[in-house]
C-alpha atoms as a PDB file:
ATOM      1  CA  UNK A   1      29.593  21.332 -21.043  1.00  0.00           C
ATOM      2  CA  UNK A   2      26.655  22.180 -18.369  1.00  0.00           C
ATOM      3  CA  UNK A   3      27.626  22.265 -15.034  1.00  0.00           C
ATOM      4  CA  UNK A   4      24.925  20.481 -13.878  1.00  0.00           C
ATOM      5  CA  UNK A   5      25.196  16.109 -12.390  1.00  0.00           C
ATOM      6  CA  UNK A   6      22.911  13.401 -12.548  1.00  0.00           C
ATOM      7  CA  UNK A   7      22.026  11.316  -9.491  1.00  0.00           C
ATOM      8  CA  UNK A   8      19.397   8.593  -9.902  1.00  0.00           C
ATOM      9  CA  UNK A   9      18.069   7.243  -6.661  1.00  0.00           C
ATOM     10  CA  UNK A  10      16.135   3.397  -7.486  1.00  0.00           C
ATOM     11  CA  UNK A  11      13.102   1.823  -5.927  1.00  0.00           C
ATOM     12  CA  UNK A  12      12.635  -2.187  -6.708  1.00  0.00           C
ATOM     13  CA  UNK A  13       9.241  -3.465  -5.737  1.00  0.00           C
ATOM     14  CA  UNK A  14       8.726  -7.328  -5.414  1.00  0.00           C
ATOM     15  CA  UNK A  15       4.745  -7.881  -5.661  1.00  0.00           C
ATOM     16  CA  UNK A  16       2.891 -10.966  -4.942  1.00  0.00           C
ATOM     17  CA  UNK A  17       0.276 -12.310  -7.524  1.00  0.00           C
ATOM     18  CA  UNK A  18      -2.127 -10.037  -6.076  1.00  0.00           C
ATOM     19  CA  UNK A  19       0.416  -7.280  -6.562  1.00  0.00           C
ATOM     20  CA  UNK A  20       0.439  -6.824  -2.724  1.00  0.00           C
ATOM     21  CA  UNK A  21       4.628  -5.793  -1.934  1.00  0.00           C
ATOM     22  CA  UNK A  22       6.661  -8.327  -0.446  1.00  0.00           C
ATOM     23  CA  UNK A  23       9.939  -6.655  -0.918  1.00  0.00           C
ATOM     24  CA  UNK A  24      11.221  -3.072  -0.728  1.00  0.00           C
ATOM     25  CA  UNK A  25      14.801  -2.224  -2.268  1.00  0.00           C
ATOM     26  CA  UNK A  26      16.548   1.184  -2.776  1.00  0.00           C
ATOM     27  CA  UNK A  27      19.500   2.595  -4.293  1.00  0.00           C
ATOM     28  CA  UNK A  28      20.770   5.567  -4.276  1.00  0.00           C
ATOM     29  CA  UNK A  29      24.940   5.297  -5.142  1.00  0.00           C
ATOM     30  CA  UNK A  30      25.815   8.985  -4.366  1.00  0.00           C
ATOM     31  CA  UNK A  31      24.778   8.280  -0.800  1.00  0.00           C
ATOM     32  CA  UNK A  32      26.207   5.234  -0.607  1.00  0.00           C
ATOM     33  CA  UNK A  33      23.338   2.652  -0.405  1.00  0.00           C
ATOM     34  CA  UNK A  34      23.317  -0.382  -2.537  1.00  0.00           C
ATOM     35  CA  UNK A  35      19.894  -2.692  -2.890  1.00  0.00           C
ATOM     36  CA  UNK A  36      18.806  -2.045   0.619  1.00  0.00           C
ATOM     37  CA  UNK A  37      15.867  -3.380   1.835  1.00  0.00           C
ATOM     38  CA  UNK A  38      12.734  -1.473   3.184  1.00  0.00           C
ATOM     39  CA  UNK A  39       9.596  -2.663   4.995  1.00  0.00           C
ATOM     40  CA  UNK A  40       7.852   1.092   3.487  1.00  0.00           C
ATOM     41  CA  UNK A  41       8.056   4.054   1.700  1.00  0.00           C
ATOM     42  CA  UNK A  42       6.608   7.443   1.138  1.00  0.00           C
ATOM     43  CA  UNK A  43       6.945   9.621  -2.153  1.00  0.00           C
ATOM     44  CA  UNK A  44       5.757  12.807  -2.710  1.00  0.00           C
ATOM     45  CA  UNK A  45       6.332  14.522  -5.817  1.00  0.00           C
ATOM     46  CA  UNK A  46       4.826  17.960  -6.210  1.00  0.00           C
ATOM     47  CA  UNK A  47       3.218  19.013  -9.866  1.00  0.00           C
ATOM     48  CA  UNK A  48       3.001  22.396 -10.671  1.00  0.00           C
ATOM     49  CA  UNK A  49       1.259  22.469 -13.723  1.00  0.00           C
ATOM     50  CA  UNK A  50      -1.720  20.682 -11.647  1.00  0.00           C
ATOM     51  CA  UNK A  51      -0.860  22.519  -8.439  1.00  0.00           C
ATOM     52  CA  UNK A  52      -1.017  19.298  -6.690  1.00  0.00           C
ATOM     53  CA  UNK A  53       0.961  16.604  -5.050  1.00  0.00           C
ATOM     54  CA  UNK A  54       1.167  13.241  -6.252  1.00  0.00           C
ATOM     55  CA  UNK A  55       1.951  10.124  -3.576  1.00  0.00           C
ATOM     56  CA  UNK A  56       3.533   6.252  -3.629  1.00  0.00           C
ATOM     57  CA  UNK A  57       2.789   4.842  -0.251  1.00  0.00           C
ATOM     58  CA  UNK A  58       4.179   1.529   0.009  1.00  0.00           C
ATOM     59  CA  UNK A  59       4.789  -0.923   2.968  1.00  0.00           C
ATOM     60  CA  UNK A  60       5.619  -4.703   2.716  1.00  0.00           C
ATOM     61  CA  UNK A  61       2.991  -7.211   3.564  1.00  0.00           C
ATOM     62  CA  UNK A  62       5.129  -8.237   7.133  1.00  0.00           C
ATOM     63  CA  UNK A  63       6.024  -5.044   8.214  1.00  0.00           C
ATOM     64  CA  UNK A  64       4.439  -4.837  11.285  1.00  0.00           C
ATOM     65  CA  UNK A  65       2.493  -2.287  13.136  1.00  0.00           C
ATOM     66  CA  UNK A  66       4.308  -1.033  15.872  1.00  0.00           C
ATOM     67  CA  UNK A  67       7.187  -0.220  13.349  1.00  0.00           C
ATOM     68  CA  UNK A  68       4.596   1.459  11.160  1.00  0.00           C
ATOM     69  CA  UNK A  69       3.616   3.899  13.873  1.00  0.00           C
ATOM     70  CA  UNK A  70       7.459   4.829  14.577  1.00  0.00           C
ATOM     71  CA  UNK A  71       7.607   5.400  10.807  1.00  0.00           C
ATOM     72  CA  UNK A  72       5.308   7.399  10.283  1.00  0.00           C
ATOM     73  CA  UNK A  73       6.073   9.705  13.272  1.00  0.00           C
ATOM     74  CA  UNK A  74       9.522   9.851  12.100  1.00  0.00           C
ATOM     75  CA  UNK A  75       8.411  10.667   8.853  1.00  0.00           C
ATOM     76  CA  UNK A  76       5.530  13.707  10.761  1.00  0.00           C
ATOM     77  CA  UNK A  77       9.143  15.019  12.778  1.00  0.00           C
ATOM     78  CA  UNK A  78      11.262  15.077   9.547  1.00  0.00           C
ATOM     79  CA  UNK A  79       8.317  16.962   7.440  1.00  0.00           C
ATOM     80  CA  UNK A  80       8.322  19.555  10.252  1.00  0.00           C
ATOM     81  CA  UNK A  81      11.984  20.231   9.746  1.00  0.00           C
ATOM     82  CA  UNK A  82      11.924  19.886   5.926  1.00  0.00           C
ATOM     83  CA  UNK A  83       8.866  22.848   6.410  1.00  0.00           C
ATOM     84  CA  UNK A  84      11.398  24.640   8.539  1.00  0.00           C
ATOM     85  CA  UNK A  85      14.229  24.511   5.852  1.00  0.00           C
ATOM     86  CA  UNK A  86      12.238  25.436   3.495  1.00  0.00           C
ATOM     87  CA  UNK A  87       9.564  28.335   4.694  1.00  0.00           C
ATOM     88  CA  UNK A  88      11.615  29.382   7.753  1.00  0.00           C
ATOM     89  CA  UNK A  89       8.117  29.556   9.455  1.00  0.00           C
ATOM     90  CA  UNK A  90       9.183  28.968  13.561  1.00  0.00           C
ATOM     91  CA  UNK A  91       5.633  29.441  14.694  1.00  0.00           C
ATOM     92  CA  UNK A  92       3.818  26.841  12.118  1.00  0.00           C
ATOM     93  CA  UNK A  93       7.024  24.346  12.821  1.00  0.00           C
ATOM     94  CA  UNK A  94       6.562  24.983  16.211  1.00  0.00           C
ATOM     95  CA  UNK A  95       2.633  23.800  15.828  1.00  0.00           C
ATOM     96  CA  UNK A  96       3.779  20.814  13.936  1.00  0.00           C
ATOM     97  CA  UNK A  97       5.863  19.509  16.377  1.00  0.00           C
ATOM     98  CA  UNK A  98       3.535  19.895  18.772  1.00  0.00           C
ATOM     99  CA  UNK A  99       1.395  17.678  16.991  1.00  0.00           C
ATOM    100  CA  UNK A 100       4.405  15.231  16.441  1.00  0.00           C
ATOM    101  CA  UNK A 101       4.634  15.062  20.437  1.00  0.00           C
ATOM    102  CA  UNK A 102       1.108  14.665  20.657  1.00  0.00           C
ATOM    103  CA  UNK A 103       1.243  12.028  18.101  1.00  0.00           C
ATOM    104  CA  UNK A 104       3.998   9.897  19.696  1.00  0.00           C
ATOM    105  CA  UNK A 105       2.214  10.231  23.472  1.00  0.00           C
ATOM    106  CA  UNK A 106      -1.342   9.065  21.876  1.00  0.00           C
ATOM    107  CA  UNK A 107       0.517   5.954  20.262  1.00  0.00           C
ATOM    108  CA  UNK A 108       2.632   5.972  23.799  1.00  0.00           C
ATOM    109  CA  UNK A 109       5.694   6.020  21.413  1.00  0.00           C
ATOM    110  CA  UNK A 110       7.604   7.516  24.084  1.00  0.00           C
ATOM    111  CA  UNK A 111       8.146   4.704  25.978  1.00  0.00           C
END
Protein backbone atom coordinates (compact mmCIF):
# COMPACT_ATOMS: atom_id res chain seq x y z
CA UNK A 1 0.00 0.00 0.00
CA UNK A 2 1.88 3.51 -0.81
CA UNK A 3 2.05 5.78 1.82
CA UNK A 4 1.19 8.51 -0.08
CA UNK A 5 -2.91 10.63 0.20
CA UNK A 6 -4.91 12.28 -2.23
CA UNK A 7 -6.34 15.75 -1.65
CA UNK A 8 -8.28 17.36 -4.50
CA UNK A 9 -8.88 21.04 -4.06
CA UNK A 10 -12.13 22.22 -6.76
CA UNK A 11 -12.65 25.41 -8.68
CA UNK A 12 -16.45 25.93 -10.18
CA UNK A 13 -16.65 28.74 -12.66
CA UNK A 14 -20.18 30.16 -13.57
CA UNK A 15 -19.66 32.09 -17.07
CA UNK A 16 -22.03 34.34 -18.73
CA UNK A 17 -22.88 33.82 -22.51
CA UNK A 18 -19.91 35.70 -23.31
CA UNK A 19 -18.01 33.38 -21.01
CA UNK A 20 -17.18 36.46 -18.82
CA UNK A 21 -17.24 34.77 -14.78
CA UNK A 22 -20.06 35.57 -12.73
CA UNK A 23 -19.39 33.14 -10.01
CA UNK A 24 -16.29 31.82 -8.24
CA UNK A 25 -16.60 28.54 -5.99
CA UNK A 26 -13.87 26.45 -4.24
CA UNK A 27 -13.47 23.37 -2.40
CA UNK A 28 -10.97 22.06 -0.84
CA UNK A 29 -12.44 19.30 2.07
CA UNK A 30 -9.07 18.65 3.84
CA UNK A 31 -9.09 22.31 4.81
CA UNK A 32 -12.37 22.45 5.57
CA UNK A 33 -14.05 24.67 2.88
CA UNK A 34 -17.17 23.61 1.17
CA UNK A 35 -18.49 25.57 -2.23
CA UNK A 36 -17.22 28.89 -1.10
CA UNK A 37 -17.57 31.69 -3.08
CA UNK A 38 -14.76 33.95 -4.59
CA UNK A 39 -14.87 37.31 -6.39
CA UNK A 40 -10.96 36.06 -7.99
CA UNK A 41 -8.36 33.78 -8.28
CA UNK A 42 -4.78 33.25 -9.19
CA UNK A 43 -3.13 29.84 -10.33
CA UNK A 44 0.18 29.23 -11.06
CA UNK A 45 1.34 25.96 -11.98
CA UNK A 46 5.00 25.59 -12.84
CA UNK A 47 6.06 23.11 -15.97
CA UNK A 48 9.28 21.77 -16.00
CA UNK A 49 9.50 20.08 -19.08
CA UNK A 50 8.81 23.73 -20.71
CA UNK A 51 10.67 25.54 -17.94
CA UNK A 52 7.81 27.82 -17.67
CA UNK A 53 4.87 28.82 -15.62
CA UNK A 54 1.47 28.49 -16.68
CA UNK A 55 -1.45 31.05 -15.12
CA UNK A 56 -5.59 31.11 -14.52
CA UNK A 57 -6.39 34.62 -13.53
CA UNK A 58 -9.91 34.91 -12.82
CA UNK A 59 -12.11 37.64 -11.13
CA UNK A 60 -15.98 37.89 -11.24
CA UNK A 61 -17.58 40.50 -13.37
CA UNK A 62 -18.77 42.63 -9.85
CA UNK A 63 -15.85 42.34 -7.98
CA UNK A 64 -14.90 45.64 -7.57
CA UNK A 65 -11.74 47.57 -7.72
CA UNK A 66 -10.75 48.65 -4.53
CA UNK A 67 -11.01 44.91 -3.39
CA UNK A 68 -8.93 44.00 -6.42
CA UNK A 69 -6.05 46.18 -5.33
CA UNK A 70 -6.12 44.62 -1.63
CA UNK A 71 -6.01 41.27 -3.46
CA UNK A 72 -3.53 41.53 -5.29
CA UNK A 73 -1.21 43.10 -2.64
CA UNK A 74 -2.13 40.35 -0.42
CA UNK A 75 -1.38 38.02 -2.96
CA UNK A 76 2.50 40.35 -3.76
CA UNK A 77 2.99 39.91 0.53
CA UNK A 78 2.14 36.14 0.52
CA UNK A 79 4.52 35.43 -2.72
CA UNK A 80 7.29 37.17 -0.74
CA UNK A 81 6.90 34.75 2.11
CA UNK A 82 6.19 31.68 -0.08
CA UNK A 83 9.90 32.93 -1.81
CA UNK A 84 11.15 33.01 1.73
CA UNK A 85 9.99 29.38 2.57
CA UNK A 86 11.16 28.20 -0.18
CA UNK A 87 14.79 29.87 -1.23
CA UNK A 88 15.55 31.15 2.30
CA UNK A 89 16.84 34.28 0.39
CA UNK A 90 16.41 37.30 3.40
CA UNK A 91 17.94 39.92 1.18
CA UNK A 92 15.68 39.29 -2.16
CA UNK A 93 12.50 38.84 0.42
CA UNK A 94 13.58 41.75 2.00
CA UNK A 95 13.47 43.68 -1.64
CA UNK A 96 10.11 42.23 -2.24
CA UNK A 97 8.55 43.51 0.57
CA UNK A 98 9.80 46.59 0.03
CA UNK A 99 8.07 46.70 -3.08
CA UNK A 100 4.85 45.29 -1.33
CA UNK A 101 5.05 48.54 1.00
CA UNK A 102 5.64 50.59 -1.84
CA UNK A 103 2.81 49.01 -3.57
CA UNK A 104 0.20 49.45 -0.81
CA UNK A 105 1.39 53.41 -0.16
CA UNK A 106 1.07 54.14 -4.15
CA UNK A 107 -2.58 52.58 -4.04
CA UNK A 108 -2.77 54.46 -0.38
CA UNK A 109 -3.79 50.92 0.85
CA UNK A 110 -2.60 51.84 4.13
CA UNK A 111 -5.24 53.79 5.12
Amino acid sequence: MPDTITSEIKFLVELDQNRVPEKLTWTAQDGGVDAEEAKAMMLSVWDSKTQETLRIDLWTKDMPVDEMKLFFHQTLVAMSDTFNRATNDEKMTATMKDFCDYFAEKLELNK
